[in-house]
C-alpha atoms as a PDB file:
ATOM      1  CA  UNK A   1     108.247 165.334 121.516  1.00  0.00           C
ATOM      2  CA  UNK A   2     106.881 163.396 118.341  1.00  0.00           C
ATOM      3  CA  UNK A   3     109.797 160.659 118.608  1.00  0.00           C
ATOM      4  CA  UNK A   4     108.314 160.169 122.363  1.00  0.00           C
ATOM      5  CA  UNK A   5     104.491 160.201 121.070  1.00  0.00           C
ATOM      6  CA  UNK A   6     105.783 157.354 118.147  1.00  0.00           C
ATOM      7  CA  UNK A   7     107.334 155.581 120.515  1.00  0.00           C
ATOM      8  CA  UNK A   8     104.311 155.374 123.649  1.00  0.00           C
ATOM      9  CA  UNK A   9     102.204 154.162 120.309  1.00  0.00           C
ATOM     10  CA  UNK A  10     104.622 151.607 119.185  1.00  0.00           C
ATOM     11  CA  UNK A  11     105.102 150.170 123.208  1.00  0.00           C
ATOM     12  CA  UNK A  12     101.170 150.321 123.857  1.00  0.00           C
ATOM     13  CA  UNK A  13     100.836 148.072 119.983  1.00  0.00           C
ATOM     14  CA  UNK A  14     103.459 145.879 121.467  1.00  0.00           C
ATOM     15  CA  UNK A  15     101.757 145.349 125.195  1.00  0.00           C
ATOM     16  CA  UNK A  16      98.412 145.217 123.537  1.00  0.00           C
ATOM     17  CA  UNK A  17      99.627 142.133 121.584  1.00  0.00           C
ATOM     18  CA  UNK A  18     101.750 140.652 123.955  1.00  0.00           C
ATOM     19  CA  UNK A  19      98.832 140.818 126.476  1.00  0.00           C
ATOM     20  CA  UNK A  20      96.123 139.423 123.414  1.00  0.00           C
ATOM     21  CA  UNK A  21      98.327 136.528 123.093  1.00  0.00           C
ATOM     22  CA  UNK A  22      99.049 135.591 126.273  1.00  0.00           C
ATOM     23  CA  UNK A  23      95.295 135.755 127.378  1.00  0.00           C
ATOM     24  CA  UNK A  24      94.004 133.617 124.411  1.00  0.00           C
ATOM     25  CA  UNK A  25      92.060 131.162 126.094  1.00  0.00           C
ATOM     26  CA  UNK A  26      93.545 127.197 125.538  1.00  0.00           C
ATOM     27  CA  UNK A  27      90.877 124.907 123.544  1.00  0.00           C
ATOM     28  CA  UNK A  28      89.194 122.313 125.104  1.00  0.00           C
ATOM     29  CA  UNK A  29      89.424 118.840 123.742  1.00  0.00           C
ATOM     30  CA  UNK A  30      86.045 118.959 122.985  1.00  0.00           C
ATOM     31  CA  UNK A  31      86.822 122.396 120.843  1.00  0.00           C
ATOM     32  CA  UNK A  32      89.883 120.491 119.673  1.00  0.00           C
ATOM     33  CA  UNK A  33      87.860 117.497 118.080  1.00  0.00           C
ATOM     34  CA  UNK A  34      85.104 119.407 116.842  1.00  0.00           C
ATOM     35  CA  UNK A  35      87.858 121.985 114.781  1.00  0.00           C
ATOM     36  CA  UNK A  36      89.633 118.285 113.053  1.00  0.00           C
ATOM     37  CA  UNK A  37      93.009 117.622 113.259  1.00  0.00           C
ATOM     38  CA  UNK A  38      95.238 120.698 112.867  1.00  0.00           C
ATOM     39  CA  UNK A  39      97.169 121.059 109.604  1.00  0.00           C
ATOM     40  CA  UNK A  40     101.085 120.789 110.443  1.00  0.00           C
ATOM     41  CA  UNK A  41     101.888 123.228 107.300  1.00  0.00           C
ATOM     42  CA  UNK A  42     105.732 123.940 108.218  1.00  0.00           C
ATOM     43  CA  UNK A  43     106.741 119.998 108.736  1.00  0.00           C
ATOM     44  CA  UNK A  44     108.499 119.930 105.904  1.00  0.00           C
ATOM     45  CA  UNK A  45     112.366 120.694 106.494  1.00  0.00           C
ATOM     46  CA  UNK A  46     114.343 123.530 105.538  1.00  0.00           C
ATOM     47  CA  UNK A  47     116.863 121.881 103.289  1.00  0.00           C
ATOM     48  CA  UNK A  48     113.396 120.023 101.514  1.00  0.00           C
ATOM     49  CA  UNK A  49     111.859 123.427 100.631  1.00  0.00           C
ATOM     50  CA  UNK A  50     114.855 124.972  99.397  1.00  0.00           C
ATOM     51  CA  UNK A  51     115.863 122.205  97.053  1.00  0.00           C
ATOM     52  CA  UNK A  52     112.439 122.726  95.646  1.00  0.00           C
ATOM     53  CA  UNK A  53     112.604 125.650  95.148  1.00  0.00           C
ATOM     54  CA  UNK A  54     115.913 126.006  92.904  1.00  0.00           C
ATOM     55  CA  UNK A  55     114.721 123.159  91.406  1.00  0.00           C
ATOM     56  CA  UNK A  56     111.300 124.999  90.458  1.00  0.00           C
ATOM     57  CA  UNK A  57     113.179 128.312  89.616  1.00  0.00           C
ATOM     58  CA  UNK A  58     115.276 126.280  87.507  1.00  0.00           C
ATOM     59  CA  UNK A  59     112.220 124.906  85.531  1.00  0.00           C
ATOM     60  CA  UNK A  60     110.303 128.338  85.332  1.00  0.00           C
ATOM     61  CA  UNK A  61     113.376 129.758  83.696  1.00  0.00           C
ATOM     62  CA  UNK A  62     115.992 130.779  85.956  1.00  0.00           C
ATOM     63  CA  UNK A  63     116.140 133.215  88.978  1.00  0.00           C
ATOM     64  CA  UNK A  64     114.765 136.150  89.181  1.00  0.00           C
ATOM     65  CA  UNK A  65     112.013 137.918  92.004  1.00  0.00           C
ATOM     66  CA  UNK A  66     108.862 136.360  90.500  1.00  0.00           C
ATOM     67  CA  UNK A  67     109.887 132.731  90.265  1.00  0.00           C
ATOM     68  CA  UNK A  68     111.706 132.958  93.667  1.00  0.00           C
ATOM     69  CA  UNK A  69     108.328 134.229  95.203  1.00  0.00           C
ATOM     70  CA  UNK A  70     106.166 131.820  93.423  1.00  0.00           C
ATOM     71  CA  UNK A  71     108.506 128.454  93.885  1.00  0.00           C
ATOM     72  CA  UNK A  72     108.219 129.328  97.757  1.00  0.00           C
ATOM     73  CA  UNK A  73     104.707 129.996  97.126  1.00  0.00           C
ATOM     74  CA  UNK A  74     104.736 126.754  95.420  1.00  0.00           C
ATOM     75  CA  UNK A  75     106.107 124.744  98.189  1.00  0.00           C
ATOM     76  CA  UNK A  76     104.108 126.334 100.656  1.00  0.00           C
ATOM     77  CA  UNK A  77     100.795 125.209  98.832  1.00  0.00           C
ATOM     78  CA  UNK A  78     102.101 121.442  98.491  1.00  0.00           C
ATOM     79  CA  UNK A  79     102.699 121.581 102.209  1.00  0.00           C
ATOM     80  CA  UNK A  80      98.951 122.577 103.218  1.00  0.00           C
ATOM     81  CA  UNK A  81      97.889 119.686 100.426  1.00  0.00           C
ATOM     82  CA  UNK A  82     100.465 117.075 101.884  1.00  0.00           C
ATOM     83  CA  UNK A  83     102.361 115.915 104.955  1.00  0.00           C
ATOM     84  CA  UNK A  84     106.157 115.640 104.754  1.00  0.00           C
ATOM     85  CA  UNK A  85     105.870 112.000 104.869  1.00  0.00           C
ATOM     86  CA  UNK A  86     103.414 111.757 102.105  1.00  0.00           C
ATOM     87  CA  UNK A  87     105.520 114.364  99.838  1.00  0.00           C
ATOM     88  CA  UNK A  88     108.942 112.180 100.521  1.00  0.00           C
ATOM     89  CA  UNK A  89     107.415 108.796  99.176  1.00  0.00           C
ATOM     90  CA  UNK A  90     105.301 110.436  96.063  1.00  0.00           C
ATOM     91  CA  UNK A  91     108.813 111.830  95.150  1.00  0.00           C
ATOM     92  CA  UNK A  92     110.168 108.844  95.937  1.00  0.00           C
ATOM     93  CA  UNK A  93     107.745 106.736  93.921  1.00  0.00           C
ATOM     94  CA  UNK A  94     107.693 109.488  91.068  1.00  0.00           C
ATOM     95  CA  UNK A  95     111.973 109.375  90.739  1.00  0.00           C
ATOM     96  CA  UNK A  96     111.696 105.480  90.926  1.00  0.00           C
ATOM     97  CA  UNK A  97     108.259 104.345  88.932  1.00  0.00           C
ATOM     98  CA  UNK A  98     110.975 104.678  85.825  1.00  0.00           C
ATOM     99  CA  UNK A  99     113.178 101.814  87.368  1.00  0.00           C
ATOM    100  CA  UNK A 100     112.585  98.923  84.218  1.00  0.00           C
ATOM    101  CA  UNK A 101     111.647  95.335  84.918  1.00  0.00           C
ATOM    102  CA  UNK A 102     110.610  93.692  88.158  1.00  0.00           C
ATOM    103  CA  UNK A 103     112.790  95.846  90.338  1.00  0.00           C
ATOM    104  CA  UNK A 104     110.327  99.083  89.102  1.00  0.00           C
ATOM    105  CA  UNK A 105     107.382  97.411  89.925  1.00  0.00           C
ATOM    106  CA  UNK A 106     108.138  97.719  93.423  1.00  0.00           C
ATOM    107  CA  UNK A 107     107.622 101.869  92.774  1.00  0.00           C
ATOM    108  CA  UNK A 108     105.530 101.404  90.021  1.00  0.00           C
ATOM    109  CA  UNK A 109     102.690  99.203  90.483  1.00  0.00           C
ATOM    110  CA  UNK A 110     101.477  99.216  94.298  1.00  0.00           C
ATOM    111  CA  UNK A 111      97.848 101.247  95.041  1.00  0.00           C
ATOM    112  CA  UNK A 112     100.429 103.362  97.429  1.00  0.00           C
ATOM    113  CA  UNK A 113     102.486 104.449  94.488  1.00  0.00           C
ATOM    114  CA  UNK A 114      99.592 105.368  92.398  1.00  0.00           C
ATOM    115  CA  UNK A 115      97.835 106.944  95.283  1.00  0.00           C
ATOM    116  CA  UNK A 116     101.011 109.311  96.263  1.00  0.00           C
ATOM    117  CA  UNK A 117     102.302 110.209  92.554  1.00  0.00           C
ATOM    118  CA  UNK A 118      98.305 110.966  91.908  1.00  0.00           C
ATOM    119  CA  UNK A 119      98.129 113.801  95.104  1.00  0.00           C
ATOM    120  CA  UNK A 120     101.395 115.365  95.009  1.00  0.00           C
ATOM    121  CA  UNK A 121     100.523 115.702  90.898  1.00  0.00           C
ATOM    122  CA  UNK A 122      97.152 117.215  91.858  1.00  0.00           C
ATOM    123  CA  UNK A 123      98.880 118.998  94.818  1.00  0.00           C
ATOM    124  CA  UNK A 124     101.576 120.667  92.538  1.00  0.00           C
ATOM    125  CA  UNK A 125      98.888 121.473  89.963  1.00  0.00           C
ATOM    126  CA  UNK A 126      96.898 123.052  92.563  1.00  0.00           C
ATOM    127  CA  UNK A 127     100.140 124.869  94.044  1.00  0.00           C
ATOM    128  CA  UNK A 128     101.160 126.006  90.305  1.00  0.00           C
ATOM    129  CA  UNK A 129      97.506 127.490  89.882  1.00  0.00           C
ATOM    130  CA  UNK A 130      97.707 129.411  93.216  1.00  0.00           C
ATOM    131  CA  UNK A 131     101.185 130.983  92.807  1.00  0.00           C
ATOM    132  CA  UNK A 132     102.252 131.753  89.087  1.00  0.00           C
ATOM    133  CA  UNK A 133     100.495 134.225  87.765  1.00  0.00           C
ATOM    134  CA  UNK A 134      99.567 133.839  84.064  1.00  0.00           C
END
């Protein structure tokens, strides 16, 4: 008799849902414009966030629960800061503004370069402030 009572709650939480979300009401484009441009936070790709992630745990001192949690954490924060595009080239800049001579200045010198390395620095100081606790 209880299992029956659990399970009539769990089915009427489930249609209630179900039923919420498929009567949300579509924005206009009006709605649309006046809320900005939606953040894309899950463009970057799977392989991406996982690289650094053991990357990160490998800086904050090796695996465990807490540096797992807060390198996702970490990565999660970046991606509301960034887009996947802008994330690629700052790395990209940052792993190549080393590059001596002429052939660095290409990664080194451009507005671009500065501009990128500057917000995914800020964005990964931000991200680090949010998710390890100190």
């Amino acid at each position: 008799m209880k299992l029956n009572k659990i399970s009539l709650i769990i089915a009427s939480i489930a249609a209630a849902t179900l039923i919420g979300c498929a009567a949300t009401p579509e924005q206009t484009d009006a709605e649309k414009t006046a809320a900005g441009p939606a953040v894309k936070v899950n463009d970057f790709p799977t392989r991406d966030r996982v690289e650094y992630v053991l990357n990160c745990v490998a800086q904050h001192g090796g695996l465990t629960f807490i540096t797992q949690y807060a390198c996702g954490c970490k990565i999660d924060k970046i991606a509301e800061k960034m887009s996947f595009a802008e994330y690629e080239a700052a790395r990209t800049f940052t792993l190549l503004k080393s590059t001596p001579g002429d052939a660095g200045g290409v990664f080194r010198d451009p507005k671009q370069s500065k501009d990128l390395r500057k917000q995914l620095k800020e964005a990964e100081a931000y991200a680090e402030k949010q998710c390890f606790v100190k």
